[in-house]
N, C-alpha and C. Protein backbone atom coordinates (compact mmCIF):
# COMPACT_ATOMS: atom_id res chain seq x y z
N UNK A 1 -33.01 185.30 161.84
CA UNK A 1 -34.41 185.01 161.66
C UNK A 1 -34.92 185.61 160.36
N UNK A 2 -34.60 186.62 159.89
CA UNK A 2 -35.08 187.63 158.81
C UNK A 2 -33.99 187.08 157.63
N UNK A 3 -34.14 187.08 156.91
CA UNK A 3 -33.30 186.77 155.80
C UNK A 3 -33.98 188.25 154.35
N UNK A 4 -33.06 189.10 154.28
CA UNK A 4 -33.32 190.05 153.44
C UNK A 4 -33.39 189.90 151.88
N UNK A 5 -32.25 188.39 151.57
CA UNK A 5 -32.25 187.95 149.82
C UNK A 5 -32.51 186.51 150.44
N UNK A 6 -32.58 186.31 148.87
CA UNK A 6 -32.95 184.82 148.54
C UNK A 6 -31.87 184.09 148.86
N UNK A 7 -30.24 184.41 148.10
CA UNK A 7 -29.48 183.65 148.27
C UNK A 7 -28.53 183.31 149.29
N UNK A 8 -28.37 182.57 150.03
CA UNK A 8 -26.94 182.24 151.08
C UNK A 8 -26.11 183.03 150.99
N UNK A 9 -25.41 182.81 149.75
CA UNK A 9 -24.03 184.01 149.67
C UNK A 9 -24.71 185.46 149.45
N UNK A 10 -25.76 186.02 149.15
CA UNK A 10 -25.91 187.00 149.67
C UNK A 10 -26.54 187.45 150.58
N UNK A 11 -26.70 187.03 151.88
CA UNK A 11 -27.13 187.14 152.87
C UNK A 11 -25.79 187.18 154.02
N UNK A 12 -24.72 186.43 153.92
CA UNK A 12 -23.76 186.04 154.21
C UNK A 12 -22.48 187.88 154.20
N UNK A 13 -22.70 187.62 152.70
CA UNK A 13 -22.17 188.72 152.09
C UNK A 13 -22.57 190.09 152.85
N UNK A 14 -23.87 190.24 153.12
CA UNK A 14 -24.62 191.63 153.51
C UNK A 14 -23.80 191.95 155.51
N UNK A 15 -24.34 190.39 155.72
CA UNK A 15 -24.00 190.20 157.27
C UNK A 15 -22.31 190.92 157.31
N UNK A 16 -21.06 190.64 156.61
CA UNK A 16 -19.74 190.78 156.77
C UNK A 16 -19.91 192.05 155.77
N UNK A 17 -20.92 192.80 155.25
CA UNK A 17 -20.24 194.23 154.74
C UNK A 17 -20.43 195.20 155.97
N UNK A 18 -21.93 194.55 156.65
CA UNK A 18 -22.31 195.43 157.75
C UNK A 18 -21.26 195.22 158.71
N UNK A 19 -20.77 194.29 159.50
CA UNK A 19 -19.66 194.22 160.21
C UNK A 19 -18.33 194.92 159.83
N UNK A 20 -17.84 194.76 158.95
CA UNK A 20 -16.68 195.81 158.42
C UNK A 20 -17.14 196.95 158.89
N UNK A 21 -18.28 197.33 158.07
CA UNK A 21 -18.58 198.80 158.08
C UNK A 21 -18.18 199.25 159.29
N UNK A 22 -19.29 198.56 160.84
CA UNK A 22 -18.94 198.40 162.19
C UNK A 22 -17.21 199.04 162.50
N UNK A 23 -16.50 197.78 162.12
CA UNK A 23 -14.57 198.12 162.43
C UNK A 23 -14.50 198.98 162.02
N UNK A 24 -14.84 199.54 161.03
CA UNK A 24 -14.21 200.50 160.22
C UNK A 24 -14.50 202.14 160.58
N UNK A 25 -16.29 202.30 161.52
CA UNK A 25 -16.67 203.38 162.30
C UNK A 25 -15.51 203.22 163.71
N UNK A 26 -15.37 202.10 163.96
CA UNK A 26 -14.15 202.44 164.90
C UNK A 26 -13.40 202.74 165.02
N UNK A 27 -12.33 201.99 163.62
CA UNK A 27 -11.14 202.72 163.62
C UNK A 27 -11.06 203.92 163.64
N UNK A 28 -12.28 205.24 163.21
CA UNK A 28 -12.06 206.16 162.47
C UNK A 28 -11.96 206.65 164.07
N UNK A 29 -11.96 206.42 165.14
CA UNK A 29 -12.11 207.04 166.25
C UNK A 29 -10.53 207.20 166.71
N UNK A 30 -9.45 206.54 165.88
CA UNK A 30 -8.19 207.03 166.31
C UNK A 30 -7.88 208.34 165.48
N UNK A 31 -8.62 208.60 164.85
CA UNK A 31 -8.16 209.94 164.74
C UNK A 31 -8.93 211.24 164.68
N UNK A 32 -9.76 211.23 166.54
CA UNK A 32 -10.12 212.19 167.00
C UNK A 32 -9.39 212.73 168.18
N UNK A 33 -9.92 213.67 168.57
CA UNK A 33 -9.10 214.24 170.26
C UNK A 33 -9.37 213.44 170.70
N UNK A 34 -10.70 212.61 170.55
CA UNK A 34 -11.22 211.62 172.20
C UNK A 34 -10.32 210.86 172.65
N UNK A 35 -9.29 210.11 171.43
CA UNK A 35 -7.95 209.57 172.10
C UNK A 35 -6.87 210.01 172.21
N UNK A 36 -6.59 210.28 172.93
CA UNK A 36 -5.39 211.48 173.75
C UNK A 36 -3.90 209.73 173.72
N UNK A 37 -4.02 209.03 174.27
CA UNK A 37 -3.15 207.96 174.42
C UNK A 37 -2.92 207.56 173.35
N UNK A 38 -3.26 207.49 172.45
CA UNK A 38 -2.81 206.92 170.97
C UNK A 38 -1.40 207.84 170.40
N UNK A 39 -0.48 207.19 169.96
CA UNK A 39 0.61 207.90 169.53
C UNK A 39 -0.04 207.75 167.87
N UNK A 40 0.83 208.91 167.11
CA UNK A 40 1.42 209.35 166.04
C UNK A 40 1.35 207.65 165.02
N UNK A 41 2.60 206.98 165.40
CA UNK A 41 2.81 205.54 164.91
C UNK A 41 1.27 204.96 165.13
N UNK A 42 0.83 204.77 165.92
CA UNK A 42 -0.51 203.75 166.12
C UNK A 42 -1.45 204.37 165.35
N UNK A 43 -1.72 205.88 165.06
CA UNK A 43 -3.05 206.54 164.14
C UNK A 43 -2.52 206.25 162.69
N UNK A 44 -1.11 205.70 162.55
CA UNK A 44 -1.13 206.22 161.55
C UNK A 44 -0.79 204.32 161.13
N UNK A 45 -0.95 203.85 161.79
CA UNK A 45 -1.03 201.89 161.44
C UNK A 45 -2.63 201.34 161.31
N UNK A 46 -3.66 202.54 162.13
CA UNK A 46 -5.15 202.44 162.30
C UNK A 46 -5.26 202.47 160.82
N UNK A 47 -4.68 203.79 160.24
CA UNK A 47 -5.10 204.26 158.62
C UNK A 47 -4.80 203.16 157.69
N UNK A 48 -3.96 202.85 157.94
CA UNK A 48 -3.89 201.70 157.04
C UNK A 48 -4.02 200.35 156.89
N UNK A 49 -4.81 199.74 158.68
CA UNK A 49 -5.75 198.56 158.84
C UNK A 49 -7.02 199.19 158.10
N UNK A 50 -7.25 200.78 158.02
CA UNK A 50 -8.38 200.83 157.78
C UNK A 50 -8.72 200.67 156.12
N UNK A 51 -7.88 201.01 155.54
CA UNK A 51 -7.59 200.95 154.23
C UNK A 51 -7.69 199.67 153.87
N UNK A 52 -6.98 198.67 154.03
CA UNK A 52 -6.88 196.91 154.26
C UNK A 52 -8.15 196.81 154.10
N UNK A 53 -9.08 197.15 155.25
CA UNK A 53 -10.34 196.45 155.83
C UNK A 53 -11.89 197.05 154.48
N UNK A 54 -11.04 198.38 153.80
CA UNK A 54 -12.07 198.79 152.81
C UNK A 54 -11.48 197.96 151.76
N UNK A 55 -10.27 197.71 151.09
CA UNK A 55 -10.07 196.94 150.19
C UNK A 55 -10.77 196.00 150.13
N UNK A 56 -10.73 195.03 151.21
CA UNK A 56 -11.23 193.74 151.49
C UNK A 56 -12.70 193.44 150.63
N UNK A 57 -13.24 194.58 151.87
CA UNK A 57 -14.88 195.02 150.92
C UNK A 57 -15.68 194.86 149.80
N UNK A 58 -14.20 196.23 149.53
CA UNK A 58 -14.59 196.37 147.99
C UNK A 58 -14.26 195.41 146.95
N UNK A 59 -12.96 194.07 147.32
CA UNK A 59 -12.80 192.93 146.85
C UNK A 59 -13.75 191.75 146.59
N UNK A 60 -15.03 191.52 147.68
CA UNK A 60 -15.92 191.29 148.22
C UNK A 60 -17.20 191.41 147.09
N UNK A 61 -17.25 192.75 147.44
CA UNK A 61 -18.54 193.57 146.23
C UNK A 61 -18.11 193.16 144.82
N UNK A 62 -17.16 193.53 144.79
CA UNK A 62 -16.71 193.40 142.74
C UNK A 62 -16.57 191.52 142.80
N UNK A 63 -16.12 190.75 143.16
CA UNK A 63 -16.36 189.52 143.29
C UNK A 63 -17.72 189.15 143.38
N UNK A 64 -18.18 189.50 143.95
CA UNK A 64 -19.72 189.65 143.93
C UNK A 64 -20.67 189.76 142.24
N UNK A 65 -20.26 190.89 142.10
CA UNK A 65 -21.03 191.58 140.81
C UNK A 65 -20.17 190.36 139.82
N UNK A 66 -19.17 190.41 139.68
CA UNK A 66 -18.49 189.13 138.78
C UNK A 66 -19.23 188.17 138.44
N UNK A 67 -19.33 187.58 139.67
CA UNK A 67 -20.08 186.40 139.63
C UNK A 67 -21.81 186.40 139.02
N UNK A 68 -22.30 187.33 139.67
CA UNK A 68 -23.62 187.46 138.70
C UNK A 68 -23.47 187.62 137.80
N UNK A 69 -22.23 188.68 136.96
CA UNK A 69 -22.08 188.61 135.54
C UNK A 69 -21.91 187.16 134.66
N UNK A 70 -21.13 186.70 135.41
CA UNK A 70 -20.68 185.46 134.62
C UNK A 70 -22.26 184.26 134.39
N UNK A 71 -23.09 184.33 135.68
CA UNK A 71 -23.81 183.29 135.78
C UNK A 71 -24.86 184.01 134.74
N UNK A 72 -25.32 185.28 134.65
CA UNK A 72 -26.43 185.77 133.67
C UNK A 72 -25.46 185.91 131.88
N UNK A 73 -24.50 185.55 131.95
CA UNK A 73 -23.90 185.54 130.57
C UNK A 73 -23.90 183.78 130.32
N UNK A 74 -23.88 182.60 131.24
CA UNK A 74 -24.09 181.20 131.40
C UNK A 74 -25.17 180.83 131.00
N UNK A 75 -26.88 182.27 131.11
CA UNK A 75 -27.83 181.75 130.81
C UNK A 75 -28.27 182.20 129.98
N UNK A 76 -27.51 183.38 129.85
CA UNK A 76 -28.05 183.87 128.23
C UNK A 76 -27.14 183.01 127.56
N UNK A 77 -26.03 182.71 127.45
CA UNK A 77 -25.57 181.94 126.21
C UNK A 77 -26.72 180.37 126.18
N UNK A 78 -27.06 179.66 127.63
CA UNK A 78 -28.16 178.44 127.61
C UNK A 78 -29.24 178.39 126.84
N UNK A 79 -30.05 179.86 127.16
CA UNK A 79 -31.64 180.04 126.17
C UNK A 79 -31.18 180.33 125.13
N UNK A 80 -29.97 180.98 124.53
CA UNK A 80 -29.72 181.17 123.22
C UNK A 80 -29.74 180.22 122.00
């Protein structure tokens, strides 16, 4: 209902950083005491879905900023 930007892809964009973020407060829960059942191998396969899942992100964001670069260098070269 609320739409925070103007554009689709960044609205889109905001919705799937907040969700990551989400997985990513979870994963961090394999490596407290609270899970006693988790082996060694599984905390240590969490760390590196979790790693994956920040790459992704941060693939995301800089793709992001790219793209505005390119389109505000499209219109400054236009009015030029």
């Amino acid at each position: 209902m609320v739409r925070p930007f103007e554009d689709r892809f960044a609205n889109i964009r905001e919705l799937a950083i907040e969700s990551t973020a989400l997985v990513c407060i979870y994963h961090l829960f394999f490596f407290t005491d609270w899970v006693t059942t988790v082996s060694a191998r599984r905390s240590y396969d969490a760390g590196w879905s979790e790693c994956a899942i920040i790459s992704l992100v941060l693939l995301v964001s800089l793709s992001a900023i790219v793209r505005n670069v390119v389109i505000n260098i499209k219109q400054f070269l236009k009015n030029r």
